[in-house]
C-alpha atoms as a PDB file:
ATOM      1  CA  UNK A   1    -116.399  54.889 -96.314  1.00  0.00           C
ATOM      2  CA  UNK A   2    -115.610  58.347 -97.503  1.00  0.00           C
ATOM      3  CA  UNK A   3    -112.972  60.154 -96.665  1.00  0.00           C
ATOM      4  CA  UNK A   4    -114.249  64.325 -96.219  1.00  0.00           C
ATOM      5  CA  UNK A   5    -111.603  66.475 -98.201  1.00  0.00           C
ATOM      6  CA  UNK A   6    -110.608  69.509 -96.419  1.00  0.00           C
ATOM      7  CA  UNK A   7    -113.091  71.659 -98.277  1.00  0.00           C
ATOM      8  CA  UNK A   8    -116.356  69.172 -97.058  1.00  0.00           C
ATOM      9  CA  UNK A   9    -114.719  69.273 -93.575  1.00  0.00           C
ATOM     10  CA  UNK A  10    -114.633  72.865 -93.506  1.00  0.00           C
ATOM     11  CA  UNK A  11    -117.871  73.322 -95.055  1.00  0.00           C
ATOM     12  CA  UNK A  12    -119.400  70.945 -92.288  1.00  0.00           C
ATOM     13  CA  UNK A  13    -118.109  72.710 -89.600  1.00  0.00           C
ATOM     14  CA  UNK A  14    -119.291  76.306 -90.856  1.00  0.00           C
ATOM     15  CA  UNK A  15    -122.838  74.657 -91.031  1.00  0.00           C
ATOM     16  CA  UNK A  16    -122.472  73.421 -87.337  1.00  0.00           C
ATOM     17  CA  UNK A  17    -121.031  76.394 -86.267  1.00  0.00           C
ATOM     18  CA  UNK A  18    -123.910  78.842 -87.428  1.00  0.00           C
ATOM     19  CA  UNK A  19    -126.851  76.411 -86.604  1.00  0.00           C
ATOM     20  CA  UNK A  20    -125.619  76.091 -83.139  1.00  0.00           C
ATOM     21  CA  UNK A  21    -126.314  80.041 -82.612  1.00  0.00           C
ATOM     22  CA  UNK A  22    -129.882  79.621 -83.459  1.00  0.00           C
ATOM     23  CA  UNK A  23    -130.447  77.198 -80.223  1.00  0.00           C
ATOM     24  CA  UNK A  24    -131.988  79.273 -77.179  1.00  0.00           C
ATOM     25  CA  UNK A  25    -132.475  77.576 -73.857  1.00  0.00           C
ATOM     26  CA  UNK A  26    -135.602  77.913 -72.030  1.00  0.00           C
ATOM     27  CA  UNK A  27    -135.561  80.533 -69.585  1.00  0.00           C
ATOM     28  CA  UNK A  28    -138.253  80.290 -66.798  1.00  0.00           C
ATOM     29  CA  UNK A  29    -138.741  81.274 -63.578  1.00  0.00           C
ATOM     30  CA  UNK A  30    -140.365  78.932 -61.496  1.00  0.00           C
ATOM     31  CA  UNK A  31    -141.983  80.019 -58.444  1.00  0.00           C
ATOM     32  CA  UNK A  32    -142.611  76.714 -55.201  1.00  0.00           C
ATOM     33  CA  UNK A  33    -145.308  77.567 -52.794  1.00  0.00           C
ATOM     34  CA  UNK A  34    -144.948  76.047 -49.730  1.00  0.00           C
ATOM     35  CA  UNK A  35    -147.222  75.549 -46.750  1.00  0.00           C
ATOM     36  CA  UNK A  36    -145.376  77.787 -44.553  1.00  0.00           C
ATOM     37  CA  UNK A  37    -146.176  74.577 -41.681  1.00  0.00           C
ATOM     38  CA  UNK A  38    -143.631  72.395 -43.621  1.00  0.00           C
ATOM     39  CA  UNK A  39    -141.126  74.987 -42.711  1.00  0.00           C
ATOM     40  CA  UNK A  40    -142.068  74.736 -38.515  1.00  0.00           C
ATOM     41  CA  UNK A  41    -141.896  70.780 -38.945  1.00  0.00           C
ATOM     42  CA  UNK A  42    -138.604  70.948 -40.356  1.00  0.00           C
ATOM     43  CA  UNK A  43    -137.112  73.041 -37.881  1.00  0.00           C
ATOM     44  CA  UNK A  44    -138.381  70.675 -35.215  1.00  0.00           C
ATOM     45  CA  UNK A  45    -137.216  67.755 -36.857  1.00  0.00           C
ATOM     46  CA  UNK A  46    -133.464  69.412 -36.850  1.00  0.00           C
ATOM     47  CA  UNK A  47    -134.053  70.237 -33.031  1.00  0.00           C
ATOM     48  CA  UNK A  48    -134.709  66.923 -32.495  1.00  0.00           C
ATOM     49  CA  UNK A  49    -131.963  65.203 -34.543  1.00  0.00           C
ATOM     50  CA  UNK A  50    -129.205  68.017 -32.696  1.00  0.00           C
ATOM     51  CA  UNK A  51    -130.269  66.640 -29.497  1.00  0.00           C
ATOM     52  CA  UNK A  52    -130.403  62.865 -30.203  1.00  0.00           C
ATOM     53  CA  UNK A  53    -126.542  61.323 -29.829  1.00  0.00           C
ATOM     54  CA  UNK A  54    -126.983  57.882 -30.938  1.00  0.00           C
ATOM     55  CA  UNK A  55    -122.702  57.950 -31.582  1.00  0.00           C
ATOM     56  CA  UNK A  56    -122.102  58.917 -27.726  1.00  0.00           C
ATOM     57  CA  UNK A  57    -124.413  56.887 -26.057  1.00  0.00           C
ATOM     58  CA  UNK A  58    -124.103  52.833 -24.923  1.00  0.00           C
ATOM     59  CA  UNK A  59    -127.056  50.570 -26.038  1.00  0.00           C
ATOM     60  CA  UNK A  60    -128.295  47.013 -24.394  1.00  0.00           C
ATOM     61  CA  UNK A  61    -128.782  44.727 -27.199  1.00  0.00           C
ATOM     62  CA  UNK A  62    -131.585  42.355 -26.074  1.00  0.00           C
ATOM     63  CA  UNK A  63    -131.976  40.166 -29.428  1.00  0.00           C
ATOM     64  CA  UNK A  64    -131.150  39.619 -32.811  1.00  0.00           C
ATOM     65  CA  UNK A  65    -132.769  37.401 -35.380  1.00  0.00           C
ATOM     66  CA  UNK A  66    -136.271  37.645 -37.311  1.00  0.00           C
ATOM     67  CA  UNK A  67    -138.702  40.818 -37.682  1.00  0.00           C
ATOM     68  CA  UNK A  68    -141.612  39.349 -36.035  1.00  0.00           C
ATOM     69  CA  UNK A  69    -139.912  38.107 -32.955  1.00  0.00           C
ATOM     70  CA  UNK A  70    -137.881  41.146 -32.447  1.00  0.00           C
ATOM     71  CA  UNK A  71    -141.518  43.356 -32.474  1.00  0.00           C
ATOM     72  CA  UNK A  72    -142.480  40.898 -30.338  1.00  0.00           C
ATOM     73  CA  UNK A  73    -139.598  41.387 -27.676  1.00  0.00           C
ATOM     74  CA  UNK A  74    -139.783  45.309 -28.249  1.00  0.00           C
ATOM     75  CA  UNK A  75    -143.639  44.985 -27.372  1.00  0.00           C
ATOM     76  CA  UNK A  76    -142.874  43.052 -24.346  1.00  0.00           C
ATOM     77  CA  UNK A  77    -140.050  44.900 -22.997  1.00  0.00           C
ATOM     78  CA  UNK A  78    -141.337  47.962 -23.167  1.00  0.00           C
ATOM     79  CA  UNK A  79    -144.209  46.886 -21.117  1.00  0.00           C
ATOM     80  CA  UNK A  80    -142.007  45.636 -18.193  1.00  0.00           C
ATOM     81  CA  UNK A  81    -139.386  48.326 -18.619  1.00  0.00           C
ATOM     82  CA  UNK A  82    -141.680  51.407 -19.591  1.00  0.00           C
ATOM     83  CA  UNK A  83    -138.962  54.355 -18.300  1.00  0.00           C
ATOM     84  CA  UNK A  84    -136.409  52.810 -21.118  1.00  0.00           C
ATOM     85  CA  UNK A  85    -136.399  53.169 -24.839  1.00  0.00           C
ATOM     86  CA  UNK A  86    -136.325  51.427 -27.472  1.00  0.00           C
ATOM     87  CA  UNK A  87    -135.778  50.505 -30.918  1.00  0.00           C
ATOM     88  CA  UNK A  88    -135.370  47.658 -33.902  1.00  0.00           C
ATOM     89  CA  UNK A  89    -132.398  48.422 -36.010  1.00  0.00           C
ATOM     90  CA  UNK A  90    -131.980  46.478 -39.149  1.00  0.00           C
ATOM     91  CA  UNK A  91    -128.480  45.100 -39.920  1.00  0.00           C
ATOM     92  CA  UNK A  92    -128.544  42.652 -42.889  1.00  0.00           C
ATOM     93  CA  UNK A  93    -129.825  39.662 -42.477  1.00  0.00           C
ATOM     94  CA  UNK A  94    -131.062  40.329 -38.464  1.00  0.00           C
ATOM     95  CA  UNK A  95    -133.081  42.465 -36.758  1.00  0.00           C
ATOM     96  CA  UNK A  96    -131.835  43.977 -34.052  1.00  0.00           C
ATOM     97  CA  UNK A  97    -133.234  45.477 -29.985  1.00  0.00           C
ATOM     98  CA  UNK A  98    -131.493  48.081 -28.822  1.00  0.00           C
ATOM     99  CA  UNK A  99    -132.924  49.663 -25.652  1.00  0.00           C
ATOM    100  CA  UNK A 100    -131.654  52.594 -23.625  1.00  0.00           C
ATOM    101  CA  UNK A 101    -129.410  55.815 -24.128  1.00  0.00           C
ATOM    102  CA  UNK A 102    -126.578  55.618 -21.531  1.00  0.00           C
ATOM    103  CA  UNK A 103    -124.687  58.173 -21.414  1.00  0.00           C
ATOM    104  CA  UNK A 104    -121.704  56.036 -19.772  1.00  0.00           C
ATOM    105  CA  UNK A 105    -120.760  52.578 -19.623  1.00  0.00           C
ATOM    106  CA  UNK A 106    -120.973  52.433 -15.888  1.00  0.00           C
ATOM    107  CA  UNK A 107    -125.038  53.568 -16.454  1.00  0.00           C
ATOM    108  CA  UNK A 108    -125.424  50.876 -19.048  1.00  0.00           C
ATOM    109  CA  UNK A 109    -123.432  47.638 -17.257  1.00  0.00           C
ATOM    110  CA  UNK A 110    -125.804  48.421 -13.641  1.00  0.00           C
ATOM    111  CA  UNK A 111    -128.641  48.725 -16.305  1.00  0.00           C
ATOM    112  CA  UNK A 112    -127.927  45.535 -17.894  1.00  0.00           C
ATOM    113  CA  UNK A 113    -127.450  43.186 -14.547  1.00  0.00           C
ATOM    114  CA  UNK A 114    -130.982  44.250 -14.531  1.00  0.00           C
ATOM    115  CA  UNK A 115    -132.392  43.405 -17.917  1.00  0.00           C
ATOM    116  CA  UNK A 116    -129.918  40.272 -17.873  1.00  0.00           C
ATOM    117  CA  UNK A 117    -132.384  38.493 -15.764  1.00  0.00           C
ATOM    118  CA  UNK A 118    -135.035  38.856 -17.928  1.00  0.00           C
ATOM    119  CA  UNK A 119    -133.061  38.647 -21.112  1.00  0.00           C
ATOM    120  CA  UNK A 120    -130.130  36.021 -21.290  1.00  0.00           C
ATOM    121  CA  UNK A 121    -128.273  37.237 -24.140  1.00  0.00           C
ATOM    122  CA  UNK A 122    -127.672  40.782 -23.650  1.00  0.00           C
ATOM    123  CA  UNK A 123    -124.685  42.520 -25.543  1.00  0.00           C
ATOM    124  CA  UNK A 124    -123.116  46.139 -24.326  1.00  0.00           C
ATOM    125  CA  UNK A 125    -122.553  47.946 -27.519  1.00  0.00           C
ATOM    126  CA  UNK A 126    -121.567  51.577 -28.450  1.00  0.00           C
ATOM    127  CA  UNK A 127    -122.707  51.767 -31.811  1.00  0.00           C
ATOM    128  CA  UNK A 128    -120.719  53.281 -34.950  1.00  0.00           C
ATOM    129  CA  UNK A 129    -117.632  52.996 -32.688  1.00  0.00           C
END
């Protein structure tokens, strides 16, 4: 391996030097046309997602296991309890049913006497809490 004397060093970095000013970067303007519908959806969706509080609210678990079963418990509990939501979380390795959006925890305990005779294991949870 050579060792670059002073003179080769400078000579090198001259060369660099004055063949980097001959680089130009692309300079385009790029115009996005957008349906202007895209823009109404979008400002629904953040209506909707201001007005859900999944943090404030108190959930009924009703199971917790495999993806098929829980559709199949969503499915049938939303036929006997149609005025309640609900939904399948995933939470590695289980599916989760959450039903309802009670605002309090004295709402959610009256509502789960109920669904606890359908349902035997039924957890009160306040998620991300």
């Amino acid at each position: 391996m050579r060792i670059l004397t002073i003179r080769n060093y400078i000579l090198l970095a001259s060369l660099l030097y004055f063949s980097g000013g001959n680089l130009i970067a692309q300079d385009r303007n790029i115009t996005i046309n957008q349906d202007p519908k895209f823009e109404i959806l979008l400002n629904e969706k953040r209506k909707i997602n201001t007005s859900l509080t999944v943090n404030d609210s108190y959930k009924i678990q009703i199971f917790s296991g495999e993806s098929e079963k829980a559709k199949k418990i969503l499915t049938d509990f939303k036929q006997e309890f149609e005025n309640i939501d609900g939904t399948i979380i995933f939470n590695t390795p289980n599916y989760k049913v959450w039903i309802g959006n009670f605002k309090t925890r004295i709402e959610a305990e009256q509502k789960l006497i109920e669904i606890k005779k359908k349902y035997k294991t039924v957890l009160l949870i306040k998620p991300n809490k």
